[in-house]
N, C-alpha and C. Protein backbone atom coordinates (compact mmCIF):
# COMPACT_ATOMS: atom_id res chain seq x y z
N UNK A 1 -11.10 31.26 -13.79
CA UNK A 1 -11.51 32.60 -13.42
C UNK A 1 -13.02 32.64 -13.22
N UNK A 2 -12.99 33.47 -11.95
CA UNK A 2 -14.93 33.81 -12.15
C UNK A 2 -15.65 34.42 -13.18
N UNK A 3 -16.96 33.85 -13.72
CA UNK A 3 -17.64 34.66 -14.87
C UNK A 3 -17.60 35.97 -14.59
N UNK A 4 -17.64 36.59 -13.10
CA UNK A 4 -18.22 37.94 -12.86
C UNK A 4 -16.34 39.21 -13.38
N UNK A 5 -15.40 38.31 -12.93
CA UNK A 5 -14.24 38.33 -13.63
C UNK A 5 -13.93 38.61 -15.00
N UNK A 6 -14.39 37.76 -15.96
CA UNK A 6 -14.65 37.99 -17.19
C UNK A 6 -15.11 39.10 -18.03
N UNK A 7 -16.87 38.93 -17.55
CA UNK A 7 -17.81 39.40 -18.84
C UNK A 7 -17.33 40.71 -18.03
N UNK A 8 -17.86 41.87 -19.47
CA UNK A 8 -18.17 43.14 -19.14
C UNK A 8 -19.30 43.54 -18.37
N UNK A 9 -20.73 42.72 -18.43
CA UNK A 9 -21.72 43.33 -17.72
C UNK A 9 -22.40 41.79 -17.30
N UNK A 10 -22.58 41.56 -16.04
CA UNK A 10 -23.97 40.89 -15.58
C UNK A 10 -24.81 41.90 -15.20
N UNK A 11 -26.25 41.34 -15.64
CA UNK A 11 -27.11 42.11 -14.89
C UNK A 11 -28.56 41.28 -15.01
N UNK A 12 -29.34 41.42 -14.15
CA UNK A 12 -30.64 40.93 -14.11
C UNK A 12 -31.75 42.22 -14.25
N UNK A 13 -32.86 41.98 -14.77
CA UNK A 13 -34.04 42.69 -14.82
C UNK A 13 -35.41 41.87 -14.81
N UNK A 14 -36.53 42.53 -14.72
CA UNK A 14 -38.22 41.95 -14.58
C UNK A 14 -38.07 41.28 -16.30
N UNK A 15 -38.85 40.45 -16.43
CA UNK A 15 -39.15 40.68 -17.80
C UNK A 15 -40.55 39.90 -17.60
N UNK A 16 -41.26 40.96 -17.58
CA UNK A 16 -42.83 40.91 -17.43
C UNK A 16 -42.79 40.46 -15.47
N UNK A 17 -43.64 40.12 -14.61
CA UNK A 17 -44.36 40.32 -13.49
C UNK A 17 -43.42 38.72 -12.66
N UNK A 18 -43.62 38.04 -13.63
CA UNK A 18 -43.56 36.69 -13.76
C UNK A 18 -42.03 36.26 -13.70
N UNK A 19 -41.52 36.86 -14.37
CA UNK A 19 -39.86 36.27 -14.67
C UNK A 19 -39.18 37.16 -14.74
N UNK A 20 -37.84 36.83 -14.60
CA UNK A 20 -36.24 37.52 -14.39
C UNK A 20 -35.40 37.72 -15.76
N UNK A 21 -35.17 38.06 -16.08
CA UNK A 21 -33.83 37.41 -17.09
C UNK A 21 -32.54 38.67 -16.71
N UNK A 22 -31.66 37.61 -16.62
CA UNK A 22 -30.44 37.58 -16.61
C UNK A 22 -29.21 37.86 -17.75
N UNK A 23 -28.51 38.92 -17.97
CA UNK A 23 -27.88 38.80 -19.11
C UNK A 23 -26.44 39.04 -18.74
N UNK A 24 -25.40 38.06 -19.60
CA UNK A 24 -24.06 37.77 -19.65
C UNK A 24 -23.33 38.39 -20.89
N UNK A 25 -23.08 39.50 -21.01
CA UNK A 25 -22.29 40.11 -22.04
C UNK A 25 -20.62 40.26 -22.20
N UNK A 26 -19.99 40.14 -23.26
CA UNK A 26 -18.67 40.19 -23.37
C UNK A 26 -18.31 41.36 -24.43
N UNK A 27 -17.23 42.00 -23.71
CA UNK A 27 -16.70 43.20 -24.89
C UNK A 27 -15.78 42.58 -25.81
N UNK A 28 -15.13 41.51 -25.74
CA UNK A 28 -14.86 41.30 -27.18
C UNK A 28 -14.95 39.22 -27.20
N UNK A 29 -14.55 38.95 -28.33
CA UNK A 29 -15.26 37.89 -28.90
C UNK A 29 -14.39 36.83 -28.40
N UNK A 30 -13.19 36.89 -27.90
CA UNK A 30 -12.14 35.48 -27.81
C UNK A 30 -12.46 35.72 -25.77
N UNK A 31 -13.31 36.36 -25.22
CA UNK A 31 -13.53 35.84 -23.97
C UNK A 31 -15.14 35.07 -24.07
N UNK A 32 -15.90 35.92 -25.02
CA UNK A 32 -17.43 35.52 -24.99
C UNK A 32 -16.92 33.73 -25.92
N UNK A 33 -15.99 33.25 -26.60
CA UNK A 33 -15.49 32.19 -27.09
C UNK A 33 -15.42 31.34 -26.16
N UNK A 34 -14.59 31.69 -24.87
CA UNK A 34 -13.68 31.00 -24.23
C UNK A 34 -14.62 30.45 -23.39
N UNK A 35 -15.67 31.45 -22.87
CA UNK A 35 -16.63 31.23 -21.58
C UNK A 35 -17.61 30.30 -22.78
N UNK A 36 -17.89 30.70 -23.74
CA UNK A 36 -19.26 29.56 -24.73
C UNK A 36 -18.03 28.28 -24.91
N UNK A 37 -17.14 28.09 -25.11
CA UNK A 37 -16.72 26.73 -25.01
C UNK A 37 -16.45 25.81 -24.30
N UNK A 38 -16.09 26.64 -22.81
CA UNK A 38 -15.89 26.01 -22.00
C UNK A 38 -17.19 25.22 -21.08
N UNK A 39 -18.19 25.73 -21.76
CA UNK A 39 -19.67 24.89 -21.64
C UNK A 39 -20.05 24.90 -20.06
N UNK A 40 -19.29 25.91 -19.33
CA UNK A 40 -20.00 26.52 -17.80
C UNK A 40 -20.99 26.78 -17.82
N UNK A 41 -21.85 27.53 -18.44
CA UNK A 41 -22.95 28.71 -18.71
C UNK A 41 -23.73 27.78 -19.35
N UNK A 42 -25.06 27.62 -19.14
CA UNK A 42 -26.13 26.98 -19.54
C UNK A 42 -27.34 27.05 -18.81
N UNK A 43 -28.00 26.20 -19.35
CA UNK A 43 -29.42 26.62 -18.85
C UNK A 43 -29.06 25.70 -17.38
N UNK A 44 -28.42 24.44 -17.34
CA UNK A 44 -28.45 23.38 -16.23
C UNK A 44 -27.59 24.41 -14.81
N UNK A 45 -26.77 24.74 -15.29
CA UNK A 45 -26.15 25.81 -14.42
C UNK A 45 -26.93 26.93 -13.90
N UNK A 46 -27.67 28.01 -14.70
CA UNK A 46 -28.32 28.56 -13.93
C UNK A 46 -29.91 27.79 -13.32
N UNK A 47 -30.04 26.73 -13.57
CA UNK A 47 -31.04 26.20 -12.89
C UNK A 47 -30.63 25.83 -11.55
N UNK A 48 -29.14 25.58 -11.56
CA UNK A 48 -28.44 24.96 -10.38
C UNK A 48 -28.27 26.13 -9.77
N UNK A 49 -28.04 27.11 -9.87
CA UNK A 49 -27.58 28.53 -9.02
C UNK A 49 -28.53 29.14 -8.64
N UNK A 50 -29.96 28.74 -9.23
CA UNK A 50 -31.07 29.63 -8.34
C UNK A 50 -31.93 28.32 -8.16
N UNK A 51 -31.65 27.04 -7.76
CA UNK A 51 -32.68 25.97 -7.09
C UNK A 51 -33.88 25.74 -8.00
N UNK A 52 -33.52 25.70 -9.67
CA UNK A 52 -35.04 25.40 -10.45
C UNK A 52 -34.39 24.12 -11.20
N UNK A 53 -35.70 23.78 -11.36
CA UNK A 53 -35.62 22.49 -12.78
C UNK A 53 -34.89 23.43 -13.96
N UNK A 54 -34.24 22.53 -14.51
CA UNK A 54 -34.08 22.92 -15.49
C UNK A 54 -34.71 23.25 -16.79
N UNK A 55 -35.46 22.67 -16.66
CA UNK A 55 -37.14 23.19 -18.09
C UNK A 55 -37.54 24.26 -17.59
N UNK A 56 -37.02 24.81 -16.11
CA UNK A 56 -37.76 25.95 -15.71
C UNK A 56 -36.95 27.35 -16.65
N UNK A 57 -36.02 27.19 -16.86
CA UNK A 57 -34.79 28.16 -17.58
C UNK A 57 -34.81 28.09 -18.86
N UNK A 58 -35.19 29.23 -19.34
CA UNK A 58 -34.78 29.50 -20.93
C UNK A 58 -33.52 29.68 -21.36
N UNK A 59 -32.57 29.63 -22.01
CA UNK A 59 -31.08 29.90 -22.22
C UNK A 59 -30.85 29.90 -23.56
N UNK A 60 -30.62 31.06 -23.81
CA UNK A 60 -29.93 31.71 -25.30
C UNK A 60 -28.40 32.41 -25.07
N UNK A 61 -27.84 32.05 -26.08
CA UNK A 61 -26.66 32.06 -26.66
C UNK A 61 -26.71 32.85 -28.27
N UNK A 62 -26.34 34.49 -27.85
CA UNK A 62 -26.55 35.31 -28.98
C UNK A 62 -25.14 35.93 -29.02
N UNK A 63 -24.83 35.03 -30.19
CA UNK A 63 -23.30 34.80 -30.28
C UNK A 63 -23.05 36.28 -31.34
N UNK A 64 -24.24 36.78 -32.11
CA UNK A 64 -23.72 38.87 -32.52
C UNK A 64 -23.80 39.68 -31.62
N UNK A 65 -23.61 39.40 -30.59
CA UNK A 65 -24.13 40.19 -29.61
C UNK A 65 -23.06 39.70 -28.10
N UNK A 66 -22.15 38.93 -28.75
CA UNK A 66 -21.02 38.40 -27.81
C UNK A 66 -22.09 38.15 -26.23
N UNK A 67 -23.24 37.74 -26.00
CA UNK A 67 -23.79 37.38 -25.05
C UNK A 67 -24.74 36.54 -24.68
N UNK A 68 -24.75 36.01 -23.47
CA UNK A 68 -26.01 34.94 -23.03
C UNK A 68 -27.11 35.55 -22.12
N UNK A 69 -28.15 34.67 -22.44
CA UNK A 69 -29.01 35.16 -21.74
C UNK A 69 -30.11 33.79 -21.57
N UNK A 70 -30.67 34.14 -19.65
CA UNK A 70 -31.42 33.29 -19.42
C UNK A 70 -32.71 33.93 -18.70
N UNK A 71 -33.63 33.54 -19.20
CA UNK A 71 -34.87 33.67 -18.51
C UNK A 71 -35.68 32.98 -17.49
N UNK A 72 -36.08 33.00 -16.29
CA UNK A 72 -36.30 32.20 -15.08
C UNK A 72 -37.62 32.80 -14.46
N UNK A 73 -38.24 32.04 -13.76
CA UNK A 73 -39.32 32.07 -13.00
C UNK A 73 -38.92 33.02 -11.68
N UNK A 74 -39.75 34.16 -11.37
CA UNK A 74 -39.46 35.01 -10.31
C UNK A 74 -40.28 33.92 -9.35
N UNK A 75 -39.53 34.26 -7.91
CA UNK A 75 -40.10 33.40 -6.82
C UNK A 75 -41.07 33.53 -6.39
N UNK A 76 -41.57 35.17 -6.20
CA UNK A 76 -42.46 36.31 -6.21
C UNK A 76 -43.08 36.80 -7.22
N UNK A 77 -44.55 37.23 -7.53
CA UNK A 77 -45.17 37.94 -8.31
C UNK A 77 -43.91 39.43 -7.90
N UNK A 78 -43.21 40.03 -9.06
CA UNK A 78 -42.87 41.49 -8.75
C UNK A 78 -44.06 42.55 -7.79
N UNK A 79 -43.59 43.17 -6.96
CA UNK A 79 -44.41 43.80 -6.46
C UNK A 79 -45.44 43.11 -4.82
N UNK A 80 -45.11 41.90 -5.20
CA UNK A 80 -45.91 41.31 -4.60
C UNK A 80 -45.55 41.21 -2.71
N UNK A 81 -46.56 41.18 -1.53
CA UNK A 81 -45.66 41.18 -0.44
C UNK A 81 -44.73 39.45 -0.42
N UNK A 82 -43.68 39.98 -0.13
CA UNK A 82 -42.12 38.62 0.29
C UNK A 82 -41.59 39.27 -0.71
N UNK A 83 -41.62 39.61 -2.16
CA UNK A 83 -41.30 39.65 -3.25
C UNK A 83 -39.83 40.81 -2.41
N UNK A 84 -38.57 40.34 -2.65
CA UNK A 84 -37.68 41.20 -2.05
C UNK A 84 -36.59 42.27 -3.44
N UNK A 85 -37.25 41.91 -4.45
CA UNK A 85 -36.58 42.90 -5.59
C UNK A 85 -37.20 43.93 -6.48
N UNK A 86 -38.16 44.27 -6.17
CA UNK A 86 -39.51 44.75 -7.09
C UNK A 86 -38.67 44.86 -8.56
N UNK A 87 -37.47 45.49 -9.13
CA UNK A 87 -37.26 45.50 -10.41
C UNK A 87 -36.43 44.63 -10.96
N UNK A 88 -36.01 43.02 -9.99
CA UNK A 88 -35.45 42.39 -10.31
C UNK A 88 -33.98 42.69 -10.55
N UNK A 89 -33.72 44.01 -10.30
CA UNK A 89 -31.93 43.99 -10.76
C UNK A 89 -30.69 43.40 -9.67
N UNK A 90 -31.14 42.89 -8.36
CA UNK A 90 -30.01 41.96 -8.29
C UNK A 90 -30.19 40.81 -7.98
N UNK A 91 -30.57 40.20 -9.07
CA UNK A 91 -30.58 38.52 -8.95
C UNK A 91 -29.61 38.03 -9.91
N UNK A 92 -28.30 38.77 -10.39
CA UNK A 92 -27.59 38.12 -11.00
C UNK A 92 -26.47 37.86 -9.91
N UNK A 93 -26.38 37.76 -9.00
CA UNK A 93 -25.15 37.13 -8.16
C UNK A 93 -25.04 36.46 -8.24
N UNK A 94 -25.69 35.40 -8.33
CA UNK A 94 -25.31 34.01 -7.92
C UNK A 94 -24.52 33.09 -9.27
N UNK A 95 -24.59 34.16 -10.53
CA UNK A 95 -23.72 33.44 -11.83
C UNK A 95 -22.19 34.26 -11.64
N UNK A 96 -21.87 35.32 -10.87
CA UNK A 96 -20.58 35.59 -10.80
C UNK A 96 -19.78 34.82 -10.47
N UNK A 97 -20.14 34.12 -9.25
CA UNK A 97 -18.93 33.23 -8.96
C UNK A 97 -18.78 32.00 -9.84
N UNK A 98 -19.69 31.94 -10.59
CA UNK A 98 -19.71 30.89 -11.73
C UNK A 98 -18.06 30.29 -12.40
N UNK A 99 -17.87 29.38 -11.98
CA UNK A 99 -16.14 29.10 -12.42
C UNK A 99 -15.92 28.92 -13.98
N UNK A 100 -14.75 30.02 -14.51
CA UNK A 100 -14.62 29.59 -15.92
C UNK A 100 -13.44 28.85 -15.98
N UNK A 101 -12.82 27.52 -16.81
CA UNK A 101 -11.98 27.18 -17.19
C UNK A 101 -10.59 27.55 -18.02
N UNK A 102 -10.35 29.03 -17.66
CA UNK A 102 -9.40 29.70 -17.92
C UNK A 102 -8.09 29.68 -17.07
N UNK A 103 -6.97 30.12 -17.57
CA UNK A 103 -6.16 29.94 -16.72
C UNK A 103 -6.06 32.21 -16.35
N UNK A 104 -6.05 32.18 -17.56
CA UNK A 104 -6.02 33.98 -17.47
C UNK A 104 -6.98 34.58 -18.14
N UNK A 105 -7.56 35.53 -18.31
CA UNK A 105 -8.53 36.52 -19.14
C UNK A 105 -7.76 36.18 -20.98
N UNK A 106 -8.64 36.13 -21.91
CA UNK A 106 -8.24 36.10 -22.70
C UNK A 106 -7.32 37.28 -23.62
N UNK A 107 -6.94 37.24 -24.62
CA UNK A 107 -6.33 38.52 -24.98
C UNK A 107 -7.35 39.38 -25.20
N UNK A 108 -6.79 40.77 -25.23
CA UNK A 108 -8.09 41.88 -25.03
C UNK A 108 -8.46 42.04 -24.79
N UNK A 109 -8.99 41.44 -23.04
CA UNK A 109 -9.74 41.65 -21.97
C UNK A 109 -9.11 42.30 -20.99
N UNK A 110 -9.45 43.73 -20.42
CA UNK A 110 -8.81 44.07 -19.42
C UNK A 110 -9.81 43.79 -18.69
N UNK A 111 -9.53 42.81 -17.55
CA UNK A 111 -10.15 42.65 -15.89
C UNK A 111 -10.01 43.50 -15.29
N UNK A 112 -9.39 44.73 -15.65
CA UNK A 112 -9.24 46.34 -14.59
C UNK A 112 -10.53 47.30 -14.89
N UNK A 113 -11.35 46.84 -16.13
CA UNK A 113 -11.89 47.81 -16.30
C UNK A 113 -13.03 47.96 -15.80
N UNK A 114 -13.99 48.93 -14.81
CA UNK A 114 -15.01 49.06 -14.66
C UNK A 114 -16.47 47.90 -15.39
């Protein structure tokens, strides 16, 4: 299944001028399980989905909080002219199609829901 399938919320924001971060949240704990075991989601992965080194990506795994999160180098100073997102909120596409090793949503996940 796709990550964007899964989690309850992707979303990207600024975090400071300089960088992006990206966050992967799950509403309950046996999908945020399934996607942290199946070892898709990492820092090497989102380095691979937006064209950086991988030392370029911070990647936390805040497992009370059923979510991941990565921090990345904006391409653009925010604000800046080329800069095409000024508040950074859609640069999380490119982890939706992210493939999880599921065969179905885990129990207690409705995939219908908003």
């Amino acid at each position: 299944m796709r990550l964007g399938d899964l989690a309850d919320v992707v979303r990207s924001k600024n975090a400071g001028i300089h960088y992006i971060t990206v966050d992967v949240m799950f509403r309950d704990r046996a999908t945020f399980e399934a996607v942290r075991d199946a070892g898709v989601l990492s820092a090497a992965t989102v380095a691979d989905r937006y064209g950086l080194a991988t030392e370029d990506v911070r990647f936390f795994v805040y497992e009370p909080g059923l979510a991941f999160k990565a921090t990345l180098p904006r391409e653009h100073v925010a604000g800046s002219p080329g800069d095409p997102d000024l508040y950074g909120a859609q640069q999380h596409a490119p982890l939706l199609d992210v493939e999880v090793p599921v065969e179905e949503a885990p129990a207690g996940t409705d995939s219908t829901d908003p």
